[in-house]
ModelCIF file with pLDDT and N, C-alpha, C, O atoms, coordinates in Angstrom:
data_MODEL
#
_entry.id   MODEL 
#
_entity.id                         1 
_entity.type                       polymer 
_entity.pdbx_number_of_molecules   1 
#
_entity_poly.entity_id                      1 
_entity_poly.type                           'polypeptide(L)' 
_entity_poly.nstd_linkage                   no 
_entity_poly.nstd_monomer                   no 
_entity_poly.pdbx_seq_one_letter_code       
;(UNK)(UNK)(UNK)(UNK)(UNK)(UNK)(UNK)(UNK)(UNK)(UNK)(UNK)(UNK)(UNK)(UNK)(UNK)(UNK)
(UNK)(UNK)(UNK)(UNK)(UNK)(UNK)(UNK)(UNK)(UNK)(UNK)(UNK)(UNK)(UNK)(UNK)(UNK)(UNK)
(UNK)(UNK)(UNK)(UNK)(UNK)(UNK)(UNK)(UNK)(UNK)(UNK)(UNK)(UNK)(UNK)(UNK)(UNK)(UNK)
;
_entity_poly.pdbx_seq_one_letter_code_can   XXXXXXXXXXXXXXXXXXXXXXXXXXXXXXXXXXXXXXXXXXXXXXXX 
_entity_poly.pdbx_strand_id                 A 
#
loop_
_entity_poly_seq.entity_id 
_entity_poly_seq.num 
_entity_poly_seq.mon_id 
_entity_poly_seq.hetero 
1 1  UNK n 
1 2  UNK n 
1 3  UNK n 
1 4  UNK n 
1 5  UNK n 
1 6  UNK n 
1 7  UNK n 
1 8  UNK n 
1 9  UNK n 
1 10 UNK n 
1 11 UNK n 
1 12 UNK n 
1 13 UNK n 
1 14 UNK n 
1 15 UNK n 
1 16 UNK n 
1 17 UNK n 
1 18 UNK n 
1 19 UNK n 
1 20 UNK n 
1 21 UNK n 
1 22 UNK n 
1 23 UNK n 
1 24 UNK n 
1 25 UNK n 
1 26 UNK n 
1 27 UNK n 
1 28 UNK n 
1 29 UNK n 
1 30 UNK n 
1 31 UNK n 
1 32 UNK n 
1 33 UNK n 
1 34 UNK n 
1 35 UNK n 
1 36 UNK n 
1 37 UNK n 
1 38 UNK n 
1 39 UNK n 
1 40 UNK n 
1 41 UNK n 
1 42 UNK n 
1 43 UNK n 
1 44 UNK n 
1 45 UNK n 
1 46 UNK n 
1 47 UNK n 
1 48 UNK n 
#
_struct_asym.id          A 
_struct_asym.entity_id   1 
#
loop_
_ma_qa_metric.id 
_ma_qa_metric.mode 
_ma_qa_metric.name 
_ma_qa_metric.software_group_id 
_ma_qa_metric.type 
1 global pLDDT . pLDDT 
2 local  pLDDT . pLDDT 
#
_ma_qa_metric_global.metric_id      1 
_ma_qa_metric_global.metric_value   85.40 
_ma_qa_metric_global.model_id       1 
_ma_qa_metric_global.ordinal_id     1 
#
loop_
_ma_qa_metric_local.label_asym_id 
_ma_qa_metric_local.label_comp_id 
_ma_qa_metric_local.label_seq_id 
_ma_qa_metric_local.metric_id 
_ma_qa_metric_local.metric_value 
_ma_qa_metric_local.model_id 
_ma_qa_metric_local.ordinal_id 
A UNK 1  2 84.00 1 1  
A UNK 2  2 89.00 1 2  
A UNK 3  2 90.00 1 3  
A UNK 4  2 88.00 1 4  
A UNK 5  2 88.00 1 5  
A UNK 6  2 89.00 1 6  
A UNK 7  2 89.00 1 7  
A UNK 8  2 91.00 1 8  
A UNK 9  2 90.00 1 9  
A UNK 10 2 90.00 1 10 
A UNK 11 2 92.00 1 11 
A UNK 12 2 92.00 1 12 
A UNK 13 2 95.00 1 13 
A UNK 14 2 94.00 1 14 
A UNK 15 2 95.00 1 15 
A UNK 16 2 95.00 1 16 
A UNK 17 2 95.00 1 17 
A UNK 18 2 96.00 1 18 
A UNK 19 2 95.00 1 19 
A UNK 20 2 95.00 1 20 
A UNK 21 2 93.00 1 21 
A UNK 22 2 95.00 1 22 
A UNK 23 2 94.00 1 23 
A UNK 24 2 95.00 1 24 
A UNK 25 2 96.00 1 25 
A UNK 26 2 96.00 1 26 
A UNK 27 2 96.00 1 27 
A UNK 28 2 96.00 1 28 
A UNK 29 2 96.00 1 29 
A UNK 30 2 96.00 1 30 
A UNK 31 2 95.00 1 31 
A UNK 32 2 95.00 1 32 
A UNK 33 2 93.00 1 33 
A UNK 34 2 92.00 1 34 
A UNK 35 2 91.00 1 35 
A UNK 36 2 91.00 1 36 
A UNK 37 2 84.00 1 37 
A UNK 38 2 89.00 1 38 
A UNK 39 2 85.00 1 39 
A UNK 40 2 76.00 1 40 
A UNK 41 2 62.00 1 41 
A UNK 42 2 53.00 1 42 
A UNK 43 2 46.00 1 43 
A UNK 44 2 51.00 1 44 
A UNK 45 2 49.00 1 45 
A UNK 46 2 46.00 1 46 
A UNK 47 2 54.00 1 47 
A UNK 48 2 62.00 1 48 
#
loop_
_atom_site.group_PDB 
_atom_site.id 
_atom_site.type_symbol 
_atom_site.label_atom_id 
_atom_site.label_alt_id 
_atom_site.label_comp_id 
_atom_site.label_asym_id 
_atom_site.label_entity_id 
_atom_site.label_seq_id 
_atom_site.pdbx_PDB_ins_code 
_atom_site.Cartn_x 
_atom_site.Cartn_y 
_atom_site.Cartn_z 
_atom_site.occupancy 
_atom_site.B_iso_or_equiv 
_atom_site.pdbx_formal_charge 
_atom_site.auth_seq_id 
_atom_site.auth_comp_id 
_atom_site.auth_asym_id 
_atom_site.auth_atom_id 
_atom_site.pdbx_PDB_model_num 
ATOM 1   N N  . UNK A 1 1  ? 0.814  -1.218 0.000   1.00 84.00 ? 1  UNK A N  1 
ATOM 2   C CA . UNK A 1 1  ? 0.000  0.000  0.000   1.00 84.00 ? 1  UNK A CA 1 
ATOM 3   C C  . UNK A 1 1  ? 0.846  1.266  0.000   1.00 84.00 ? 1  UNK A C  1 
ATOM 4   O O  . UNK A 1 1  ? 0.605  2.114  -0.859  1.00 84.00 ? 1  UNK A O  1 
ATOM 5   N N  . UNK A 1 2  ? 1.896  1.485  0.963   1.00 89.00 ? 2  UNK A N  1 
ATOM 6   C CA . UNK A 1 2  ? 2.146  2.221  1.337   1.00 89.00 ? 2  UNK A CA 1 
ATOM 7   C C  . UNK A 1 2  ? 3.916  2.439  1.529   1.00 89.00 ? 2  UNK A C  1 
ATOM 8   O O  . UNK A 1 2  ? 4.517  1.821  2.407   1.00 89.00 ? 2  UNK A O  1 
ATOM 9   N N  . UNK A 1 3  ? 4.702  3.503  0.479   1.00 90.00 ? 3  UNK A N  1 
ATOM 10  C CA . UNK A 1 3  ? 6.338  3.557  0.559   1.00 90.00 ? 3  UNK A CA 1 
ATOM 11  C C  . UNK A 1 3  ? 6.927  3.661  1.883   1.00 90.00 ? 3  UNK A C  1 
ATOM 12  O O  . UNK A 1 3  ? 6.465  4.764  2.173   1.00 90.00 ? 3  UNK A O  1 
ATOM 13  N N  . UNK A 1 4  ? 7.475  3.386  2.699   1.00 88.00 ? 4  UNK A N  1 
ATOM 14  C CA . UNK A 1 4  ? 7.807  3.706  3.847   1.00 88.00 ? 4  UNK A CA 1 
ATOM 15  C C  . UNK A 1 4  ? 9.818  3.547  3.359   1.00 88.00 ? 4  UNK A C  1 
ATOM 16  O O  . UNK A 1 4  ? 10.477 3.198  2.380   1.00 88.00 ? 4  UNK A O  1 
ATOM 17  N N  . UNK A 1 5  ? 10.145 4.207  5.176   1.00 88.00 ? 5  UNK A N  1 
ATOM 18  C CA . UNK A 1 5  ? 11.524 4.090  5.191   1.00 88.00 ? 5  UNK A CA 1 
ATOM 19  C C  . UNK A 1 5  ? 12.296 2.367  5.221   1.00 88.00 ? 5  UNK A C  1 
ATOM 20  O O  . UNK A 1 5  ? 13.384 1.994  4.783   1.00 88.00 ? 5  UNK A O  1 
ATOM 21  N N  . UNK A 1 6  ? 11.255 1.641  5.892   1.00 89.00 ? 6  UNK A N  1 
ATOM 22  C CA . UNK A 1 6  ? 11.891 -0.054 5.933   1.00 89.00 ? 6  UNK A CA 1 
ATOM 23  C C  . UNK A 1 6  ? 11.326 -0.416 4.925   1.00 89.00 ? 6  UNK A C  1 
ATOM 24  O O  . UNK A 1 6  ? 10.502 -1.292 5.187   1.00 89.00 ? 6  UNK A O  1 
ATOM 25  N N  . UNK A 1 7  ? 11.395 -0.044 3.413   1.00 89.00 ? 7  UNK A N  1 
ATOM 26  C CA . UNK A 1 7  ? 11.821 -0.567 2.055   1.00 89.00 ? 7  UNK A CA 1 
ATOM 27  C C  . UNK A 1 7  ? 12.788 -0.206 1.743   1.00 89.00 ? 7  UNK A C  1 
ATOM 28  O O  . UNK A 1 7  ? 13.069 -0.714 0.658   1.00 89.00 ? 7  UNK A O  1 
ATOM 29  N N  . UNK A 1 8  ? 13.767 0.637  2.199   1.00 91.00 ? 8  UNK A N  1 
ATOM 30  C CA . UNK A 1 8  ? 14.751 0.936  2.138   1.00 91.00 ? 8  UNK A CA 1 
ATOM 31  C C  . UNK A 1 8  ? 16.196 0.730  3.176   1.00 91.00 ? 8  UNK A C  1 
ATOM 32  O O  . UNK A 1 8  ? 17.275 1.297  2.998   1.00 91.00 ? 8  UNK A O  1 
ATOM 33  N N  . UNK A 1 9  ? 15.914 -0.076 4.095   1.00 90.00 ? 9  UNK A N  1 
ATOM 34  C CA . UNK A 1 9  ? 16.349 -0.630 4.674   1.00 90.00 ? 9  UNK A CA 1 
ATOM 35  C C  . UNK A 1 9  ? 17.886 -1.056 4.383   1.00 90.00 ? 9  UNK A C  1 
ATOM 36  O O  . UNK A 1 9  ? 18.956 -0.535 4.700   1.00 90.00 ? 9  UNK A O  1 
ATOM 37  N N  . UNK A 1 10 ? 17.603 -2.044 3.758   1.00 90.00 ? 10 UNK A N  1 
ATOM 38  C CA . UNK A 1 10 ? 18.893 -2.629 3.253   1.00 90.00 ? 10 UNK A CA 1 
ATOM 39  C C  . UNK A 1 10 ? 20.014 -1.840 2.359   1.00 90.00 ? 10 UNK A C  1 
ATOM 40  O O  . UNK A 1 10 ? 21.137 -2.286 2.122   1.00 90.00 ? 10 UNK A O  1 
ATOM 41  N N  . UNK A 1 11 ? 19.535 -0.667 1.937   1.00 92.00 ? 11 UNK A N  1 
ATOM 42  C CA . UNK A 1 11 ? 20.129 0.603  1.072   1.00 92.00 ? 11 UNK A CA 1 
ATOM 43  C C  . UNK A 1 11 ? 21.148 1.105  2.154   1.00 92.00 ? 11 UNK A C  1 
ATOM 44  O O  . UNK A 1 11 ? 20.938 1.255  3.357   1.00 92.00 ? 11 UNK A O  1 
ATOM 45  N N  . UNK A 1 12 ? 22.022 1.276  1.617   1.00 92.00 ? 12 UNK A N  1 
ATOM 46  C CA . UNK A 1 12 ? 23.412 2.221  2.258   1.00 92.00 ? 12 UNK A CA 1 
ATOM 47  C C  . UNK A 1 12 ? 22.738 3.381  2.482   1.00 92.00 ? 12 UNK A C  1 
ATOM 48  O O  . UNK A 1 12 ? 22.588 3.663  3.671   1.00 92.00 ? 12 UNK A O  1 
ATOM 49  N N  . UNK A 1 13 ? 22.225 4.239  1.568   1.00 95.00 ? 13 UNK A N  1 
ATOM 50  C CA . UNK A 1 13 ? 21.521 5.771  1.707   1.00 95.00 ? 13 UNK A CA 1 
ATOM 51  C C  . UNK A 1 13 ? 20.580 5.188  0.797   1.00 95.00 ? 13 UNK A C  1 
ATOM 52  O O  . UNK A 1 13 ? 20.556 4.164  0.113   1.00 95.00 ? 13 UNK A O  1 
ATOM 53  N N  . UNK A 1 14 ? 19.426 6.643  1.101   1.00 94.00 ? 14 UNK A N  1 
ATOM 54  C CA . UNK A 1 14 ? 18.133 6.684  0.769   1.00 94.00 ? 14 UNK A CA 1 
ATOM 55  C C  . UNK A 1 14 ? 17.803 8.221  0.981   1.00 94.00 ? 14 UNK A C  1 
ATOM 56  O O  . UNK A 1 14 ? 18.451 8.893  1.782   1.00 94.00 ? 14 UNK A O  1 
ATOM 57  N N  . UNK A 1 15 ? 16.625 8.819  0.123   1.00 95.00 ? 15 UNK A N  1 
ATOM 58  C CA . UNK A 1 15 ? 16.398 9.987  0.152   1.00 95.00 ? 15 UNK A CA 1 
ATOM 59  C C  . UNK A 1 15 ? 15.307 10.368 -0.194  1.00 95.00 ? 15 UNK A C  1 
ATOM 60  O O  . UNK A 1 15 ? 15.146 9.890  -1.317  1.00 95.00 ? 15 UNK A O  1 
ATOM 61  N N  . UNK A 1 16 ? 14.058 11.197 0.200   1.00 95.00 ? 16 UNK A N  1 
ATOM 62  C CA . UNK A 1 16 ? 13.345 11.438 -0.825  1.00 95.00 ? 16 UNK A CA 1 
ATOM 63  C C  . UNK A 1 16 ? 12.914 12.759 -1.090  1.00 95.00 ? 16 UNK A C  1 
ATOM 64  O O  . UNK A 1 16 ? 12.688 13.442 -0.091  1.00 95.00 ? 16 UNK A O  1 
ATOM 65  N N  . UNK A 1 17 ? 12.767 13.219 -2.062  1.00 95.00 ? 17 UNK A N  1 
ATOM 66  C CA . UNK A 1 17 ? 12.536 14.285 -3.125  1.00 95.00 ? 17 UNK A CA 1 
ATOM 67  C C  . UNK A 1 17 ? 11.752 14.966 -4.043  1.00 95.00 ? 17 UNK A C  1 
ATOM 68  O O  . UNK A 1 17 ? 11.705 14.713 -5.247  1.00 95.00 ? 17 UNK A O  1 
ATOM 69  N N  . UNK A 1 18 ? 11.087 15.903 -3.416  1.00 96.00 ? 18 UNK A N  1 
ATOM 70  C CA . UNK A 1 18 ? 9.823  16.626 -4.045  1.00 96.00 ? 18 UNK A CA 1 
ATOM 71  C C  . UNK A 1 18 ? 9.745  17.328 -5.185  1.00 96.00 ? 18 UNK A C  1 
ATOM 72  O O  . UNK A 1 18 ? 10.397 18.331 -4.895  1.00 96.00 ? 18 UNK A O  1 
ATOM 73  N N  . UNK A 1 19 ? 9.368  17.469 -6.318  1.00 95.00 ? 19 UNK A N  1 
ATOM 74  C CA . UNK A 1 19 ? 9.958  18.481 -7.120  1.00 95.00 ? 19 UNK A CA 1 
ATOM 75  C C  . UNK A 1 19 ? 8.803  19.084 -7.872  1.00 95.00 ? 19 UNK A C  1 
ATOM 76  O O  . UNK A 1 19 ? 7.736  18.508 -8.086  1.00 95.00 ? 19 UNK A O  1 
ATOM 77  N N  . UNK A 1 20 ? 9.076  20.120 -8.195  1.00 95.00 ? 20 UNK A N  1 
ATOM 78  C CA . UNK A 1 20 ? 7.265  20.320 -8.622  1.00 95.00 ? 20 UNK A CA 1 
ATOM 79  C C  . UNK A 1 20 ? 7.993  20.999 -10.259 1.00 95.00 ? 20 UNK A C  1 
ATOM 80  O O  . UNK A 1 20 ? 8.900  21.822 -10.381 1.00 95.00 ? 20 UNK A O  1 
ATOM 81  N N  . UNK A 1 21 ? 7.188  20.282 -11.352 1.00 93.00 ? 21 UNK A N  1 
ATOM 82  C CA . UNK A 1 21 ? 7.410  20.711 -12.615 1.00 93.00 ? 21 UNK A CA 1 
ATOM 83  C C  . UNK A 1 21 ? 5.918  20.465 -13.721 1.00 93.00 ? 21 UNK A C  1 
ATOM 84  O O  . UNK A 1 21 ? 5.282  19.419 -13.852 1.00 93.00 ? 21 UNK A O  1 
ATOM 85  N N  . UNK A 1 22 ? 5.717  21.524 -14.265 1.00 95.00 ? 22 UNK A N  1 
ATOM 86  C CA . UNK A 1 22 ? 4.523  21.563 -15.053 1.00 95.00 ? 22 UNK A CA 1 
ATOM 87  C C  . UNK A 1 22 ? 3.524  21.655 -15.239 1.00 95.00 ? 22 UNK A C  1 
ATOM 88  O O  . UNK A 1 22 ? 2.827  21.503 -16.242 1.00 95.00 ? 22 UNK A O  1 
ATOM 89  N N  . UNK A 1 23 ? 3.249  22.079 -13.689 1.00 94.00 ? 23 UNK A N  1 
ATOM 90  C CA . UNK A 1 23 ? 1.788  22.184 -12.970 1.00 94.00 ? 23 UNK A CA 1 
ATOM 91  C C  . UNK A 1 23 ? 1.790  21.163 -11.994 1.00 94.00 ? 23 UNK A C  1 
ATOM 92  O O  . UNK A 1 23 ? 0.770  21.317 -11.321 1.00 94.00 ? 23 UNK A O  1 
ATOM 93  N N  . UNK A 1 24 ? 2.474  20.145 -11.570 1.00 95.00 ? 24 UNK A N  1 
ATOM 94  C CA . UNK A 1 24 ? 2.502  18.815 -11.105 1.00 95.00 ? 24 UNK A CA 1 
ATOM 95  C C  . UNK A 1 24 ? 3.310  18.813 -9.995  1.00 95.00 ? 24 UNK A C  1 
ATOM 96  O O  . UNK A 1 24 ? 4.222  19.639 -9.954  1.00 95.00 ? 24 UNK A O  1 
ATOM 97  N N  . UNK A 1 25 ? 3.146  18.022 -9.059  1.00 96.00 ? 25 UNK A N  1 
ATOM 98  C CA . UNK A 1 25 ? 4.538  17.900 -7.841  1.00 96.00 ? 25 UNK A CA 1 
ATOM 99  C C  . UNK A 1 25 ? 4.624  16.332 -8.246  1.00 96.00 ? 25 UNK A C  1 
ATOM 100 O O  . UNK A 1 25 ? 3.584  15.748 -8.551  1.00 96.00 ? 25 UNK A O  1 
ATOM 101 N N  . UNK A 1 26 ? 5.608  15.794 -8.247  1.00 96.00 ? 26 UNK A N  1 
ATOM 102 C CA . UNK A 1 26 ? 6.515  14.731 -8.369  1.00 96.00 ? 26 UNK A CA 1 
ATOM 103 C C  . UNK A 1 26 ? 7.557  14.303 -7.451  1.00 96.00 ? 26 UNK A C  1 
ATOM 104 O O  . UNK A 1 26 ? 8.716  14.679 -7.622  1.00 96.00 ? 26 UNK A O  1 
ATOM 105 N N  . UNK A 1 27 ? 7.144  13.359 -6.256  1.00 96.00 ? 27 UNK A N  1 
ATOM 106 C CA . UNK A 1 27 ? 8.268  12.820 -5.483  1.00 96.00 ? 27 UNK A CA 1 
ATOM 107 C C  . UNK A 1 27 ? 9.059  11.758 -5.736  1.00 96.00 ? 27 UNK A C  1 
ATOM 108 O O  . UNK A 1 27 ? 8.526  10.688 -6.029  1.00 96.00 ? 27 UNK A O  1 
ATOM 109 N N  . UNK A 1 28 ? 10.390 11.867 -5.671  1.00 96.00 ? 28 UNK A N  1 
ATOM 110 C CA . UNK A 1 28 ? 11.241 10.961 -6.388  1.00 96.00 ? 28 UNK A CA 1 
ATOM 111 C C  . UNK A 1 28 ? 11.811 10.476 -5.332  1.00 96.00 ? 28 UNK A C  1 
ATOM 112 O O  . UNK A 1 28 ? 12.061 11.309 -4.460  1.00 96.00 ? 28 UNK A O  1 
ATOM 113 N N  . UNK A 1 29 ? 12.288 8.691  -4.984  1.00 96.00 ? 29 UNK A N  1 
ATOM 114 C CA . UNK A 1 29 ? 12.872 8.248  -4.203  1.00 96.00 ? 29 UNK A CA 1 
ATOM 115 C C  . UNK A 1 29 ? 14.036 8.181  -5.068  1.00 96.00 ? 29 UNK A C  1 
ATOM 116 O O  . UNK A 1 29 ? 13.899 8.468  -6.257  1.00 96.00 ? 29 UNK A O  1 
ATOM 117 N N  . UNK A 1 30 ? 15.281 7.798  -4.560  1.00 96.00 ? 30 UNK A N  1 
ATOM 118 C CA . UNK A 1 30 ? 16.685 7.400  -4.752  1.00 96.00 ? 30 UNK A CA 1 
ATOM 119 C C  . UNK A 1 30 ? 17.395 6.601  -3.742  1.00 96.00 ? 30 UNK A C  1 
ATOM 120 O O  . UNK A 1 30 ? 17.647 7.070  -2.632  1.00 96.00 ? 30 UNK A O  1 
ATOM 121 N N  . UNK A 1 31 ? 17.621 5.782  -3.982  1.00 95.00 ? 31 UNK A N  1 
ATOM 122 C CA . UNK A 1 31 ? 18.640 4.910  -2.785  1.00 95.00 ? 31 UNK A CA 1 
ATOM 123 C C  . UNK A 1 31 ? 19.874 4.024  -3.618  1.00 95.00 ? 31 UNK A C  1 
ATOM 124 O O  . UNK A 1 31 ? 19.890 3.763  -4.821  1.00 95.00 ? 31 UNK A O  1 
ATOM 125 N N  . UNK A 1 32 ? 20.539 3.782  -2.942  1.00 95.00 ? 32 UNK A N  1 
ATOM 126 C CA . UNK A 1 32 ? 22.032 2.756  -3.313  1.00 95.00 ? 32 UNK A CA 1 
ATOM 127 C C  . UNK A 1 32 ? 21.682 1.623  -3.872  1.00 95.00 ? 32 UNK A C  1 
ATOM 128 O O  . UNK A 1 32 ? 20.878 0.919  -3.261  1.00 95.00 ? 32 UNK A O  1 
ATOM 129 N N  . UNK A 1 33 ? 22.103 1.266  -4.917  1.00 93.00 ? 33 UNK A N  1 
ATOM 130 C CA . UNK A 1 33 ? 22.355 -0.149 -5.875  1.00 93.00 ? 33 UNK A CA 1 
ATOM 131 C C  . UNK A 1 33 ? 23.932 -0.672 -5.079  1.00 93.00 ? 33 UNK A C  1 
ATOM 132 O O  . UNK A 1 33 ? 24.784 0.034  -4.539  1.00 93.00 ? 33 UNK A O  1 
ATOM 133 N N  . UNK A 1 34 ? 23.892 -2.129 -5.261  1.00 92.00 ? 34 UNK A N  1 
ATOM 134 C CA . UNK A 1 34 ? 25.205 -3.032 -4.339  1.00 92.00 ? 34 UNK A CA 1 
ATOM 135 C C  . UNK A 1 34 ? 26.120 -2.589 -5.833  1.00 92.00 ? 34 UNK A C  1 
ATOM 136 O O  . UNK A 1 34 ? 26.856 -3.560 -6.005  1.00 92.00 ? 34 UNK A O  1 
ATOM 137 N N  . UNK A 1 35 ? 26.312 -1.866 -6.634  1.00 91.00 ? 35 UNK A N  1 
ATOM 138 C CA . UNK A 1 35 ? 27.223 -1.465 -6.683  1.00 91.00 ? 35 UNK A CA 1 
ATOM 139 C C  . UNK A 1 35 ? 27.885 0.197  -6.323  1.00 91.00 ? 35 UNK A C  1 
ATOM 140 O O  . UNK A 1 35 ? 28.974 0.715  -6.567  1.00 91.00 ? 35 UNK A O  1 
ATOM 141 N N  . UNK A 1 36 ? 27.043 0.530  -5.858  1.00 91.00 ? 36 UNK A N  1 
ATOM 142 C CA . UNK A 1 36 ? 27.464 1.921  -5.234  1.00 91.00 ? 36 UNK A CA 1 
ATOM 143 C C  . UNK A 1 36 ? 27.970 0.974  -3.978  1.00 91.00 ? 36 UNK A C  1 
ATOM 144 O O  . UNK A 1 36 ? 29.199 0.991  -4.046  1.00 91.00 ? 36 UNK A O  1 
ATOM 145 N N  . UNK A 1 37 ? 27.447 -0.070 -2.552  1.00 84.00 ? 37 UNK A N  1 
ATOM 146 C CA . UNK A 1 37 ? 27.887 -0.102 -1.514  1.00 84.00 ? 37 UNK A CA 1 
ATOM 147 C C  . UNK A 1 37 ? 29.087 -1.116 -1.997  1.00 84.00 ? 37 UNK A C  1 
ATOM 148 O O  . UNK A 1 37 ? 29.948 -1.362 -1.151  1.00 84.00 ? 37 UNK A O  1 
ATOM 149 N N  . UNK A 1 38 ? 29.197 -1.660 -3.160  1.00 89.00 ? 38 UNK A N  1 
ATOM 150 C CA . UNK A 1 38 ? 30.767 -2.483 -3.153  1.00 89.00 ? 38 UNK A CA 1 
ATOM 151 C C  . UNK A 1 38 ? 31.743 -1.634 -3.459  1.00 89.00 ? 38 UNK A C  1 
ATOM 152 O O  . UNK A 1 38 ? 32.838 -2.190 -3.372  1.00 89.00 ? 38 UNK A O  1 
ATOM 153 N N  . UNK A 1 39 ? 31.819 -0.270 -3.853  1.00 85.00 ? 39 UNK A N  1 
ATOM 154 C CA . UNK A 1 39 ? 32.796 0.535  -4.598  1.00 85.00 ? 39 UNK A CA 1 
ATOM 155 C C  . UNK A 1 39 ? 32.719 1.559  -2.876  1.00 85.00 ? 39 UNK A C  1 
ATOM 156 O O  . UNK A 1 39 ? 33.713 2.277  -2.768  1.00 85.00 ? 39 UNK A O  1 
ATOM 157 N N  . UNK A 1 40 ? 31.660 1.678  -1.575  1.00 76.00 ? 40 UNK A N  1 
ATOM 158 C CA . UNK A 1 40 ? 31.969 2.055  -1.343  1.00 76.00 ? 40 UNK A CA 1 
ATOM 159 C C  . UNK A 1 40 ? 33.162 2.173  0.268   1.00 76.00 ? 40 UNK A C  1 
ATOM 160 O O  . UNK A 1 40 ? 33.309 1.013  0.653   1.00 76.00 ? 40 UNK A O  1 
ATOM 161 N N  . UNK A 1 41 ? 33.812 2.972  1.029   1.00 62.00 ? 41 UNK A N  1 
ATOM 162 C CA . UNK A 1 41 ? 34.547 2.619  1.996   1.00 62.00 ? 41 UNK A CA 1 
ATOM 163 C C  . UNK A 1 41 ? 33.898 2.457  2.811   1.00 62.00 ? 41 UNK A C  1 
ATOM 164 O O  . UNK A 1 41 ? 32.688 2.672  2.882   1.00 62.00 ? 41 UNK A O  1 
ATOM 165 N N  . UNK A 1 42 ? 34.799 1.932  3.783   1.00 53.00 ? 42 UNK A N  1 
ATOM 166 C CA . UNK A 1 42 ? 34.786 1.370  5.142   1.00 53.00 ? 42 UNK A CA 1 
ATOM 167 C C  . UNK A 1 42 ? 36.052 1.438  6.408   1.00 53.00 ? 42 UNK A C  1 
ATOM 168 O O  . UNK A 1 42 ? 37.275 1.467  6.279   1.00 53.00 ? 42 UNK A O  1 
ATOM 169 N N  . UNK A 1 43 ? 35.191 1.447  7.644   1.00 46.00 ? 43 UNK A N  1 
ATOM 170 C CA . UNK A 1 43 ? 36.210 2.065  8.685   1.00 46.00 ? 43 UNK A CA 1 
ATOM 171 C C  . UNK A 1 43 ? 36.736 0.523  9.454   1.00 46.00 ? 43 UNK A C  1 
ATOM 172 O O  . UNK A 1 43 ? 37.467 0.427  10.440  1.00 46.00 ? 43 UNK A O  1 
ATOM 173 N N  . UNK A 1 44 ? 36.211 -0.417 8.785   1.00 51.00 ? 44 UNK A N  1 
ATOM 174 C CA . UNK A 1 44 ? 36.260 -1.624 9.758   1.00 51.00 ? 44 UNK A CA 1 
ATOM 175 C C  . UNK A 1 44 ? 37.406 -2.086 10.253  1.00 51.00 ? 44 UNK A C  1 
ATOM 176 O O  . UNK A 1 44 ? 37.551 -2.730 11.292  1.00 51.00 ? 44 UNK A O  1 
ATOM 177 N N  . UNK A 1 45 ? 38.370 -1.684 9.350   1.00 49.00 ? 45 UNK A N  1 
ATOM 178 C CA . UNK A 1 45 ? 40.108 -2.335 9.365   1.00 49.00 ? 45 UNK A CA 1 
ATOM 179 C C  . UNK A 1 45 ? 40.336 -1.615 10.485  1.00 49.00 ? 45 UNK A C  1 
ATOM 180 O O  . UNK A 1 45 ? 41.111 -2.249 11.202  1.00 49.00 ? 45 UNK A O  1 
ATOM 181 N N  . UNK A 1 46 ? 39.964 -0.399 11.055  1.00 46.00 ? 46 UNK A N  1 
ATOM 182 C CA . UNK A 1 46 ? 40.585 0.305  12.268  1.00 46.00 ? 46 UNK A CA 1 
ATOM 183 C C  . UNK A 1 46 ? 40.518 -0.565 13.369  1.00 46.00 ? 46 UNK A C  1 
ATOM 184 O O  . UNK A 1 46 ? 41.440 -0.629 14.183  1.00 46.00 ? 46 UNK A O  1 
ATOM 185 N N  . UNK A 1 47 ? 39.382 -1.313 13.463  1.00 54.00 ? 47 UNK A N  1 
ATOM 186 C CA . UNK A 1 47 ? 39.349 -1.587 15.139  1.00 54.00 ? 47 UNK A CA 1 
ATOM 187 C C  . UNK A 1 47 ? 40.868 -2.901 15.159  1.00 54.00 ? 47 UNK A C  1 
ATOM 188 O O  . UNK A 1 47 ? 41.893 -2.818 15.836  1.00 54.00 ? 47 UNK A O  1 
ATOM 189 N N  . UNK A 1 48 ? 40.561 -3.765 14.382  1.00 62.00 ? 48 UNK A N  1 
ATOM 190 C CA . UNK A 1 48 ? 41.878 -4.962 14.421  1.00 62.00 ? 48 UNK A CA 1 
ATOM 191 C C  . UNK A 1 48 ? 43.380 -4.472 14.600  1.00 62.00 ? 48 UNK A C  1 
ATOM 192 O O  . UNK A 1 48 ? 44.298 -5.292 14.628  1.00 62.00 ? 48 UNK A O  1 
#
């Protein structure tokens, strides 16, 4: 029924985005594909 934030869950980032064009408002989600989170860093090596 209904977009919420835990569909996005598993996403590194997530965002969402209002935009109004043409007479119309239009909200756009965006979140991370596993290749944005494999290309991206990590702090994990510090603690070892």
């Amino acid at each position: 029924s209904e977009i919420h934030d835990e569909h996005f869950r598993e996403r590194m980032f997530h965002k969402k985005t209002r935009i109004e064009t043409q007479g119309r408002v239009w909200t756009i989600y965006t979140s991370t594909r596993p290749e944005f989170e494999q290309t991206a860093a990590h702090a994990h090596w510090a603690i070892p």
